[in-house]
Protein backbone atom coordinates (compact mmCIF):
# COMPACT_ATOMS: atom_id res chain seq x y z
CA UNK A 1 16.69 -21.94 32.04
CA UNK A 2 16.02 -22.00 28.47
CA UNK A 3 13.23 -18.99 27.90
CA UNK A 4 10.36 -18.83 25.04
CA UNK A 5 8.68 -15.11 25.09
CA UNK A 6 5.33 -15.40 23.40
CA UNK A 7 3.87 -11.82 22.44
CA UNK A 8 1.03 -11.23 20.65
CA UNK A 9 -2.25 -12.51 21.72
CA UNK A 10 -6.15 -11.08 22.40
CA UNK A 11 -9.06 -10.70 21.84
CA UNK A 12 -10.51 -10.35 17.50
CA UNK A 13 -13.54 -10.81 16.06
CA UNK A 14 -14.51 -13.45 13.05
CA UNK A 15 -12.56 -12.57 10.25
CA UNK A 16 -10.02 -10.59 12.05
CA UNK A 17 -6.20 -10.97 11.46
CA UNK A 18 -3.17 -11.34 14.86
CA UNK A 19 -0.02 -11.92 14.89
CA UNK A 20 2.01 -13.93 17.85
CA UNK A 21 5.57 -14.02 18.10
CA UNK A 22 8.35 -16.03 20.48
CA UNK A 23 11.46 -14.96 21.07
CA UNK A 24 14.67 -17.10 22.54
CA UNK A 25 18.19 -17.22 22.72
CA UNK A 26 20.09 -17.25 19.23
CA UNK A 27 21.56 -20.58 20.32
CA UNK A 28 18.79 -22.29 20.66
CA UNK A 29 16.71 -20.68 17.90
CA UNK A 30 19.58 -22.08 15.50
CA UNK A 31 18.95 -25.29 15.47
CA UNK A 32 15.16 -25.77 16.29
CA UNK A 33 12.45 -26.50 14.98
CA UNK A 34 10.08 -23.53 15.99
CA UNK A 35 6.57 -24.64 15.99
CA UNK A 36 3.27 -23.70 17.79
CA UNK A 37 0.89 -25.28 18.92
CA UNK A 38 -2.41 -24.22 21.03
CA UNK A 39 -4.65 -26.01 23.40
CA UNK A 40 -8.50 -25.23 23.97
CA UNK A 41 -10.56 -25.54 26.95
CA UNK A 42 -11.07 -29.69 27.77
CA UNK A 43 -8.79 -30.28 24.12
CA UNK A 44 -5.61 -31.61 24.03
CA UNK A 45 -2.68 -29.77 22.43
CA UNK A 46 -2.41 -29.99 19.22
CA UNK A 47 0.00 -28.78 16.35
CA UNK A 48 -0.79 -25.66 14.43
CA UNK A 49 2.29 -24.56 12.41
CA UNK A 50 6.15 -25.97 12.78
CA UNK A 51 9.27 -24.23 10.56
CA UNK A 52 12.45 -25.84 10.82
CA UNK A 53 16.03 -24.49 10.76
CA UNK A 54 15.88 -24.71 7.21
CA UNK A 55 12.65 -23.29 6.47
CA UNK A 56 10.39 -26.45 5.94
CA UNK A 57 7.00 -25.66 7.04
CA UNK A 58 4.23 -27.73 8.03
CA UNK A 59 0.27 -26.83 9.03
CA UNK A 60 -2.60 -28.53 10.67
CA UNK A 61 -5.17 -29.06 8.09
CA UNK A 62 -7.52 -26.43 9.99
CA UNK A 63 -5.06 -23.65 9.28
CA UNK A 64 -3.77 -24.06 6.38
CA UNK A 65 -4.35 -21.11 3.72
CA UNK A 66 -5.40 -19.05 6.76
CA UNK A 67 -2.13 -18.76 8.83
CA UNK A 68 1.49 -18.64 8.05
CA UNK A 69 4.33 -19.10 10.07
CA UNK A 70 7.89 -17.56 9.95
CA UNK A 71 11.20 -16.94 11.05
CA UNK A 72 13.35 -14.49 11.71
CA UNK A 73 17.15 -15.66 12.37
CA UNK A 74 18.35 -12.39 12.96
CA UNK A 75 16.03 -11.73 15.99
CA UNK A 76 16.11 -15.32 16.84
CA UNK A 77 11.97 -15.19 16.54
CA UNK A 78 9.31 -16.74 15.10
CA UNK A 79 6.40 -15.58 13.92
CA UNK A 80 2.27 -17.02 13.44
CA UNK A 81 0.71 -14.58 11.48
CA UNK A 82 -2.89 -15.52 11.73
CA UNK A 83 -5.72 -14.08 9.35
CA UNK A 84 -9.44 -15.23 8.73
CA UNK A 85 -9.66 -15.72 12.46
CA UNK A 86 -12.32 -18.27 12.99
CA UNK A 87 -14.31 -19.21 16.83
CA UNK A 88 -12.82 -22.48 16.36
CA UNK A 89 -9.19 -20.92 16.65
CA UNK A 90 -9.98 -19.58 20.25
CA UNK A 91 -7.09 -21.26 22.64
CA UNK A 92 -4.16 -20.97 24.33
CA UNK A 93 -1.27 -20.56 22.12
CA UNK A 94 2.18 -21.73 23.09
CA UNK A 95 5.50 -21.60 21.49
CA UNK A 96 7.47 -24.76 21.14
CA UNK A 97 11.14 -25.46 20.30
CA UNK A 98 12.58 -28.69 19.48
CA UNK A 99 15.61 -30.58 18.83
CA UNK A 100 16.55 -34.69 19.57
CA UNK A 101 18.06 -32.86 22.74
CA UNK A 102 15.38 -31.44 23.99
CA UNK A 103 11.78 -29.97 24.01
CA UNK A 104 11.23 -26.25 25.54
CA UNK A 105 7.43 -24.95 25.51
CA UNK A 106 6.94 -20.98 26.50
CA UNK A 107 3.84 -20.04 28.93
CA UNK A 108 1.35 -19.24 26.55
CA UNK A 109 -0.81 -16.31 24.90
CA UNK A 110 -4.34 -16.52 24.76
CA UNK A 111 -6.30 -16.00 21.50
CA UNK A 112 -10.03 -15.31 21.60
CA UNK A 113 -12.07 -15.09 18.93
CA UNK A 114 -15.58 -13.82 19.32
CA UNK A 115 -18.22 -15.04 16.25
């Protein structure tokens, strides 16, 4: 049973700053695609940030300039570093790895922002 370990989430006001991270298994964190995404109340999922083994990032539109996402090979985790914290960011932030093998989501971390 392939494990994600999100850390990281709570509860910041407008403006404020948080940091998430997701931890795995050095095997699988080699070759995936590390992404999260986050999911709000009667939303559907939706991509925030994705880095891939070799560094290429990509953003939603919504965060981009705002939050930056990173890795960390050594400690096979990846990091959402998440500043200008708007009410529109409130969700349910999960951790995502992916290959063409397979697609491995952690349990989530909620992130509430209050305006």
């Amino acid at each position: 049973q392939v494990q994600l370990v999100e850390s990281g989430g709570g509860l910041v006001q407008t403006g404020g700053s948080l940091r998430l991270s997701c931890a795995t298994s050095r095997t699988i964190f080699s070759i995936s695609a590390m992404g999260w995404y986050r999911q709000a109340p009667g939303e559907q999922r939706e991509l925030v940030a994705q880095i891939t083994s070799r560094d290429t990032t990509n953003y939603a539109d919504s965060v981009k300039g705002r939050f930056t996402i990173s890795r960390d090979n050594a400690k096979a985790t990846v990091y959402l570093q998440m500043n200008s914290l708007k009410p529109e960011d409130t969700a349910v932030y999960y951790c995502n790895s992916a290959t063409p093998w397979w697609d491995f989501w952690g349990q989530g971390t909620q992130v509430t922002v209050s305006s």
